[in-house]
N, C-alpha and C. Protein backbone atom coordinates (compact mmCIF):
# COMPACT_ATOMS: atom_id res chain seq x y z
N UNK A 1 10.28 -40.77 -52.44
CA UNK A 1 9.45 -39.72 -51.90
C UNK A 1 9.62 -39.65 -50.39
N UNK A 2 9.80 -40.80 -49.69
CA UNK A 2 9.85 -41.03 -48.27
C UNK A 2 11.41 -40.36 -47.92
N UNK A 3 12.51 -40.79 -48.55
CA UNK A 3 13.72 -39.89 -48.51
C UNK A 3 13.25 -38.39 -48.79
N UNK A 4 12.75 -37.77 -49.58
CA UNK A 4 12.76 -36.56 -49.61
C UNK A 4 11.88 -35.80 -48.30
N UNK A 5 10.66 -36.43 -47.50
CA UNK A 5 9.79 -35.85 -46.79
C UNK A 5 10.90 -36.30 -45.60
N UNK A 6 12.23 -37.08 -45.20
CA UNK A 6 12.71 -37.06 -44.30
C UNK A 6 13.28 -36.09 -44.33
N UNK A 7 14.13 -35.62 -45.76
CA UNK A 7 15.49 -34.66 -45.90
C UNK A 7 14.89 -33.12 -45.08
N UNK A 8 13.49 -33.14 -45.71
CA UNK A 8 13.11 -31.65 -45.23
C UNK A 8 13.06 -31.52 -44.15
N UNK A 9 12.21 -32.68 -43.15
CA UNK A 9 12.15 -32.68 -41.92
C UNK A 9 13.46 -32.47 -41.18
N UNK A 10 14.82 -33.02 -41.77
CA UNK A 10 15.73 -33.18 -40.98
C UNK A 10 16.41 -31.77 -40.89
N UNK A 11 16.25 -30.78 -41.86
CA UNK A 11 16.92 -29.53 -41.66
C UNK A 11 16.23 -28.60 -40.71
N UNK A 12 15.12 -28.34 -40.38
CA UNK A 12 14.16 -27.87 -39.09
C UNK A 12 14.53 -27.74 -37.94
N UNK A 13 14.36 -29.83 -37.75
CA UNK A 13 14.63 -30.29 -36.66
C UNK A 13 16.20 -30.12 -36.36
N UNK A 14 17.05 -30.08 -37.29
CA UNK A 14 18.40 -30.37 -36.71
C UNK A 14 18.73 -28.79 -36.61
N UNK A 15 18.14 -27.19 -37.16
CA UNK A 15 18.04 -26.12 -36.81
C UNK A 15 17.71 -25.90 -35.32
N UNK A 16 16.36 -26.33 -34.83
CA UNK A 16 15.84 -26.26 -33.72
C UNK A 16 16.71 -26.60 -32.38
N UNK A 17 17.02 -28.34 -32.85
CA UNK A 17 18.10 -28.68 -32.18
C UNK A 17 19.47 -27.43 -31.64
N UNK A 18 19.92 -27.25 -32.69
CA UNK A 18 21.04 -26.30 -32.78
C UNK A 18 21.04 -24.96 -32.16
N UNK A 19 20.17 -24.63 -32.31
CA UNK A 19 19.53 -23.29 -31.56
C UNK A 19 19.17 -23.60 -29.90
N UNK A 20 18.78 -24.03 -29.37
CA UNK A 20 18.67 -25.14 -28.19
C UNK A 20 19.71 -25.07 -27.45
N UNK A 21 20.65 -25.63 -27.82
CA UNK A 21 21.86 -26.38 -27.12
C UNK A 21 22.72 -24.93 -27.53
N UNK A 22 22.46 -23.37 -28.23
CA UNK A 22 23.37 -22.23 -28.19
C UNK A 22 22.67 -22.04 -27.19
N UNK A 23 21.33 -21.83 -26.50
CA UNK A 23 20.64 -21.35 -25.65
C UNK A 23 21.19 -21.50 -24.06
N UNK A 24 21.55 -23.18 -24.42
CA UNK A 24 21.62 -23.77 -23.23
C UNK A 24 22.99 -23.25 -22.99
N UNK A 25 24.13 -23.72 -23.83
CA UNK A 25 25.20 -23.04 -23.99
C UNK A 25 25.51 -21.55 -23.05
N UNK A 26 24.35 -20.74 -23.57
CA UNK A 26 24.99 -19.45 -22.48
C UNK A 26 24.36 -19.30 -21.64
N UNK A 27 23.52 -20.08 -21.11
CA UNK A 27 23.08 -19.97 -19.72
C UNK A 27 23.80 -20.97 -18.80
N UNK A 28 24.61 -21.94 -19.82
CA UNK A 28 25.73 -22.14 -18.38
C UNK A 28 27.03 -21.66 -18.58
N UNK A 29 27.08 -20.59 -19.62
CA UNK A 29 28.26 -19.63 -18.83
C UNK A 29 27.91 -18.55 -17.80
N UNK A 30 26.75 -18.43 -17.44
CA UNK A 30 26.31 -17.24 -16.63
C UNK A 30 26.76 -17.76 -15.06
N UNK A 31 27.15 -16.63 -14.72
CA UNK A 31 27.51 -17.25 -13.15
C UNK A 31 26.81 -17.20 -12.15
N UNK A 32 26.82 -17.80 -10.98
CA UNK A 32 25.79 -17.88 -10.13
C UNK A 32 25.95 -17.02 -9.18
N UNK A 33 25.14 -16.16 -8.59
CA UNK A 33 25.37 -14.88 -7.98
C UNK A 33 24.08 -15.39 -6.70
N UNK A 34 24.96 -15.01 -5.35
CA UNK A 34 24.39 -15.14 -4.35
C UNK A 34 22.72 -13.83 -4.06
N UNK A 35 22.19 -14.48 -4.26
CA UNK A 35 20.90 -13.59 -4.05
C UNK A 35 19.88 -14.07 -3.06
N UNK A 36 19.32 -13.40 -2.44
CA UNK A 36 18.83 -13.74 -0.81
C UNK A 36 17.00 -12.45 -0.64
N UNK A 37 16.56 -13.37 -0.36
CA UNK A 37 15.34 -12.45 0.18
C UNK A 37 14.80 -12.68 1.16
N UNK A 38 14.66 -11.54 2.11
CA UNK A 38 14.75 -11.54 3.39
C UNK A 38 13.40 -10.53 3.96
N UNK A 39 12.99 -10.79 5.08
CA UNK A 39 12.15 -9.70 5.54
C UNK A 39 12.73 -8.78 6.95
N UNK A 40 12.02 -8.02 7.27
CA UNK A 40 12.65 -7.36 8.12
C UNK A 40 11.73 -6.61 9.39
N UNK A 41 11.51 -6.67 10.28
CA UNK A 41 10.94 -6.12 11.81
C UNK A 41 11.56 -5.13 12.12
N UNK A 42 10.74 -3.52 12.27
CA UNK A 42 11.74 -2.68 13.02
C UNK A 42 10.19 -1.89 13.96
N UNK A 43 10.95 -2.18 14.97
CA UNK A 43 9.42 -1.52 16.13
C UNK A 43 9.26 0.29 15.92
N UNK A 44 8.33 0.08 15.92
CA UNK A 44 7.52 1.48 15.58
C UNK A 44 7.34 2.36 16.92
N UNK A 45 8.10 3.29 17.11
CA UNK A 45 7.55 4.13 18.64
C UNK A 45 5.97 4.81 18.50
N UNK A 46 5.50 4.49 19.22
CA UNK A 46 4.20 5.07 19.58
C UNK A 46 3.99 6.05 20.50
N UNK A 47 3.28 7.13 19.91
CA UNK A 47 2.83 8.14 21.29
C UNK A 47 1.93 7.44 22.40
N UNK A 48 1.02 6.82 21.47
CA UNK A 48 0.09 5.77 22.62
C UNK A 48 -0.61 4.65 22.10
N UNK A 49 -0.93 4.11 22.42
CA UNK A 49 -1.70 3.02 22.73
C UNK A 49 -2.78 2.44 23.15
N UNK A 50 -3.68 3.88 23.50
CA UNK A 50 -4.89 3.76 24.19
C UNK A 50 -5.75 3.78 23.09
N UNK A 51 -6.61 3.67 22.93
CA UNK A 51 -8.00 4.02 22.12
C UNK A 51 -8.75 5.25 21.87
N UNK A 52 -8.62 5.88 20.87
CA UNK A 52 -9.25 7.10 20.55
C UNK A 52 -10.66 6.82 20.34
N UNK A 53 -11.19 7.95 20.55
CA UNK A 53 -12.68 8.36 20.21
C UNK A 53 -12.75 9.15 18.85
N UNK A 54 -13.69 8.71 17.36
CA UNK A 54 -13.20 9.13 16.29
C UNK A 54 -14.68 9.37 15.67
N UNK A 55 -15.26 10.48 15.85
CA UNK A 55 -16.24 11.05 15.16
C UNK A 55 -16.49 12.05 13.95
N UNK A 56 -17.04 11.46 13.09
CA UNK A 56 -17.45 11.95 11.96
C UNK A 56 -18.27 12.78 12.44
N UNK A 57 -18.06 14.30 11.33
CA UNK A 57 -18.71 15.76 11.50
C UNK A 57 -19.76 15.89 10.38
N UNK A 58 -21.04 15.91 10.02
CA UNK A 58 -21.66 15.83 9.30
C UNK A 58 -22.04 17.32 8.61
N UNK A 59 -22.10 17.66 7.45
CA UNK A 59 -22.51 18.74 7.13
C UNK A 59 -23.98 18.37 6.08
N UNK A 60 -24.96 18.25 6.42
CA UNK A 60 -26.20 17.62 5.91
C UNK A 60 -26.31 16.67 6.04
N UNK A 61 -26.35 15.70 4.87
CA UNK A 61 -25.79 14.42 4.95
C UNK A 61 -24.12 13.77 4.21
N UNK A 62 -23.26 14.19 4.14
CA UNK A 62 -22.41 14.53 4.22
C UNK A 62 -21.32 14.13 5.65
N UNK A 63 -19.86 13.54 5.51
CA UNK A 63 -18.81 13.53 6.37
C UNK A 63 -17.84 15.07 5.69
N UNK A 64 -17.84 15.62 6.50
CA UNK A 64 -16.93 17.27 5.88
C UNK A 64 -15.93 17.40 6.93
N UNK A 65 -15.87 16.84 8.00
CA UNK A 65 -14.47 16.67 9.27
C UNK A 65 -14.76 15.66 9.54
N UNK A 66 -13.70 15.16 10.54
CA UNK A 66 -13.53 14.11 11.80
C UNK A 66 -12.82 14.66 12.96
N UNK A 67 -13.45 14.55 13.58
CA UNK A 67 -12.91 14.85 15.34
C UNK A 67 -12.65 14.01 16.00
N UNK A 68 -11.03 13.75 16.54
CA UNK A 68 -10.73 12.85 17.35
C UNK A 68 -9.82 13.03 18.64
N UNK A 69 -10.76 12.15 19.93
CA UNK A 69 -10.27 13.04 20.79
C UNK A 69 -9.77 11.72 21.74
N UNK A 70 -9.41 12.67 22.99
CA UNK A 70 -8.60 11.40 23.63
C UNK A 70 -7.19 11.10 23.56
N UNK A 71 -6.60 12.71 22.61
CA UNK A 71 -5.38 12.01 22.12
C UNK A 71 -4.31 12.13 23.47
N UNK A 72 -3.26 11.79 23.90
CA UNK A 72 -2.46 11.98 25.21
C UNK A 72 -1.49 13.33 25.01
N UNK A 73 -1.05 13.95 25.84
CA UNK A 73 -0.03 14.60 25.14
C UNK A 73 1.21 14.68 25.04
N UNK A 74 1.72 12.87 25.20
CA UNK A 74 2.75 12.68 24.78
C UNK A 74 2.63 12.75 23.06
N UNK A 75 1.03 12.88 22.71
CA UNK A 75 1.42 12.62 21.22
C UNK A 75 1.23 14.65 20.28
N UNK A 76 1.64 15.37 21.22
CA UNK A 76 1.64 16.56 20.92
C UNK A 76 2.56 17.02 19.69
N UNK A 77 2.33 17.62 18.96
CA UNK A 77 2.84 18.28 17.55
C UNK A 77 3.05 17.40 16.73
N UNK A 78 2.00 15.97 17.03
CA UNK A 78 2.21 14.96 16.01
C UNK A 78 1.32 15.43 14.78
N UNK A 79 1.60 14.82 13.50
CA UNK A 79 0.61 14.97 12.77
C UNK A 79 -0.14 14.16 12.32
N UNK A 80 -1.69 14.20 11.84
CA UNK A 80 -2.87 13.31 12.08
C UNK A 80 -2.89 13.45 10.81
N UNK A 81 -3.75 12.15 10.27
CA UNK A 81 -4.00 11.96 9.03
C UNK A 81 -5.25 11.35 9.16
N UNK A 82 -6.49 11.60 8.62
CA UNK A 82 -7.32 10.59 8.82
C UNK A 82 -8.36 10.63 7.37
N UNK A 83 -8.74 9.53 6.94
CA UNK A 83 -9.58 8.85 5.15
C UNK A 83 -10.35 8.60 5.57
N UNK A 84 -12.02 8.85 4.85
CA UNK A 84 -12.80 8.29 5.20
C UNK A 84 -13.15 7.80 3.38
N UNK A 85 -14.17 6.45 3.97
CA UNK A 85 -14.36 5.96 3.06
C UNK A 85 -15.43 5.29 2.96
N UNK A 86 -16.65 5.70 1.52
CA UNK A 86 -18.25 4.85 1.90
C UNK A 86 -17.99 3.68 0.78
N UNK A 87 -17.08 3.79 0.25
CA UNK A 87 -17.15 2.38 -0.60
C UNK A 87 -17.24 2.98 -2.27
N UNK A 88 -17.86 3.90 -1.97
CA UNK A 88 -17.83 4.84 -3.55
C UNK A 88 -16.90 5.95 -3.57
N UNK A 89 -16.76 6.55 -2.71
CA UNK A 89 -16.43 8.07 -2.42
C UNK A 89 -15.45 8.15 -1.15
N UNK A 90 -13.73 8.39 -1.14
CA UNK A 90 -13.13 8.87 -0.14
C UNK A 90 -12.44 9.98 -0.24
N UNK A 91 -11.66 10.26 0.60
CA UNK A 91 -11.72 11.60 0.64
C UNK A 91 -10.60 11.96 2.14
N UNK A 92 -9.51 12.53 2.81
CA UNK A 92 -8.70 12.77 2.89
C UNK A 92 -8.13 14.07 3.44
N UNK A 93 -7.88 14.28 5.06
CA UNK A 93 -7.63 15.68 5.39
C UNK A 93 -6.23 15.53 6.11
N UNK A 94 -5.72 16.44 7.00
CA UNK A 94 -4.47 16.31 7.82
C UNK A 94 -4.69 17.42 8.51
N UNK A 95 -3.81 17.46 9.76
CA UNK A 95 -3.83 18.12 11.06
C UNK A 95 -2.95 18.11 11.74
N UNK A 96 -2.65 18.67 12.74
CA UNK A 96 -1.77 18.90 13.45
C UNK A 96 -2.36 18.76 14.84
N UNK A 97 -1.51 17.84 16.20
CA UNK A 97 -2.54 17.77 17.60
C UNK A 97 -2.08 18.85 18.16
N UNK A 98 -2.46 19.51 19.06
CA UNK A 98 -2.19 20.44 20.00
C UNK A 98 -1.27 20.26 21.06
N UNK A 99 -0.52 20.73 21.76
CA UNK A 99 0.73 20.82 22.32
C UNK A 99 0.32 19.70 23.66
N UNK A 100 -0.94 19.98 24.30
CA UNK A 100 -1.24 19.28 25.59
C UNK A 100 -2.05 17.94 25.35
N UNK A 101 -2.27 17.52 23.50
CA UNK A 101 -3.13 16.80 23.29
C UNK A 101 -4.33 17.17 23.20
N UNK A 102 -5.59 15.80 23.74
CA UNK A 102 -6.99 16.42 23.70
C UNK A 102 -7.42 15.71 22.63
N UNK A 103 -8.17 16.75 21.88
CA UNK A 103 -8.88 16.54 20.69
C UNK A 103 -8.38 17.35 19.35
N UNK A 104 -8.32 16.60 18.33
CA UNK A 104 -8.23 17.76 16.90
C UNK A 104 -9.64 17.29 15.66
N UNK A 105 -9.88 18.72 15.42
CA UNK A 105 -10.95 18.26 14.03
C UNK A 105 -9.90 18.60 12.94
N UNK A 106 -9.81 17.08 12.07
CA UNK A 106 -9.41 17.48 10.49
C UNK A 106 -10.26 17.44 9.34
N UNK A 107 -10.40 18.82 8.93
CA UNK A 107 -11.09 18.55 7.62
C UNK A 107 -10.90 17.61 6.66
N UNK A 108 -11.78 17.16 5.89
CA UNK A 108 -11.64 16.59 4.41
C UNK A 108 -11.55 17.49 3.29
N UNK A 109 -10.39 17.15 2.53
CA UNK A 109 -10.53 18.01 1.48
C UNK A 109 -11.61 18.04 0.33
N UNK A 110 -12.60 16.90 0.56
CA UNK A 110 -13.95 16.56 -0.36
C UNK A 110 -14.83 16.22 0.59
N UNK A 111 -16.31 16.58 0.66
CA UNK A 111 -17.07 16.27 1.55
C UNK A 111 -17.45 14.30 1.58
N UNK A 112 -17.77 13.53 1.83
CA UNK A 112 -17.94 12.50 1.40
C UNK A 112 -19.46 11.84 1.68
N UNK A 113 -19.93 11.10 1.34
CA UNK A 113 -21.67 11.13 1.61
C UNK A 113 -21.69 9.91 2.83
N UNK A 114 -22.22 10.27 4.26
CA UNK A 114 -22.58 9.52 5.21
C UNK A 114 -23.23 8.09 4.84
N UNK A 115 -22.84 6.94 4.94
CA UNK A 115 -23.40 5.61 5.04
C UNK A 115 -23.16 4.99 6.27
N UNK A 116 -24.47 3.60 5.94
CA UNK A 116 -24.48 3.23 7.13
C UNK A 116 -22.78 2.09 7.54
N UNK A 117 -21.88 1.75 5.99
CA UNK A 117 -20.70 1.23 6.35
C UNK A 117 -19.45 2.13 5.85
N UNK A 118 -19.39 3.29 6.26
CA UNK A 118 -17.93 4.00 5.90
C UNK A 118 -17.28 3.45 7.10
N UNK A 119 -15.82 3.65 6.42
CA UNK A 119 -14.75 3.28 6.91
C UNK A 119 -14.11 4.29 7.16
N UNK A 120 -13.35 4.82 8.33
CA UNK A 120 -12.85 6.09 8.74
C UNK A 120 -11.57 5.59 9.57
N UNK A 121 -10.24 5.94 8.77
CA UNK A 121 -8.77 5.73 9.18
C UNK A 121 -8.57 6.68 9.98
N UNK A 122 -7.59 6.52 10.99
CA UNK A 122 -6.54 7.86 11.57
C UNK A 122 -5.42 7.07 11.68
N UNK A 123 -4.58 8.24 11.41
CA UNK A 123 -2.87 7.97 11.57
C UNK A 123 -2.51 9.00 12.53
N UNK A 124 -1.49 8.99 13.16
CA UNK A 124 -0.68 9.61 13.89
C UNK A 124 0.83 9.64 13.49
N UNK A 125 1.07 10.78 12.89
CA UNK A 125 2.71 10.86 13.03
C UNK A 125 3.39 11.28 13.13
N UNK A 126 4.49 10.82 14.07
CA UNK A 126 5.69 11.79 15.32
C UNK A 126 5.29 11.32 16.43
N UNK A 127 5.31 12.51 17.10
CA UNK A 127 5.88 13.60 17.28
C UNK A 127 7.62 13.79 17.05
């Protein structure tokens, strides 16, 4: 009985085995191929560098624009992007600055509801 509960065991195991060592088999015919990951730095030109002034336009209670001013006018015919965000609700306009700079209001394309922690992005890009 002890011969027979080996015999069975041994066809499994010596399957498993076998299957194994085809596995291993073609993963060392695969060749080794130079592969590299790398990061990369490329400086970003800026119109400026100074600090804008960035006010939310309220329509009730409600953010429905942002007005941001201060801009230089090296950063003229750039285009503005600015998100606001209360944590529930954002929302998303774009603009264009004016030739001498200054100030631009961009609408939101959704009004968004005034809190005391929204978060309000601007981008600049170009000119």
């Amino acid at each position: 009985m002890l011969l027979m509960i080996r015999s069975a065991l041994t066809i499994p195991v010596l399957l498993v085995l076998a299957l194994g060592s085809v596995g291993v088999g073609l993963a060392a015919s695969l060749s080794p191929a130079a592969a590299s990951l790398a990061a990369s730095r490329v400086s970003t030109p800026r119109c400026t560098t100074a600090g804008l002034l960035v006010i939310p336009n309220l329509s009730g209670s409600n953010v429905a624009s942002v007005t941001v001013s201060g801009i230089p006018s090296a950063c003229a015919s750039a285009s503005i992007q600015v998100a606001v965000n209360n944590g529930i609700t954002s929302s998303f306009g774009t603009g264009t600055v004016p030739a001498g700079g200054g100030s631009v209001t961009v609408n939101l394309a959704v009004a968004v509801a005034a809190t005391t922690g929204e978060e309000l992005d601007v981008v600049l890009v170009g000119p």
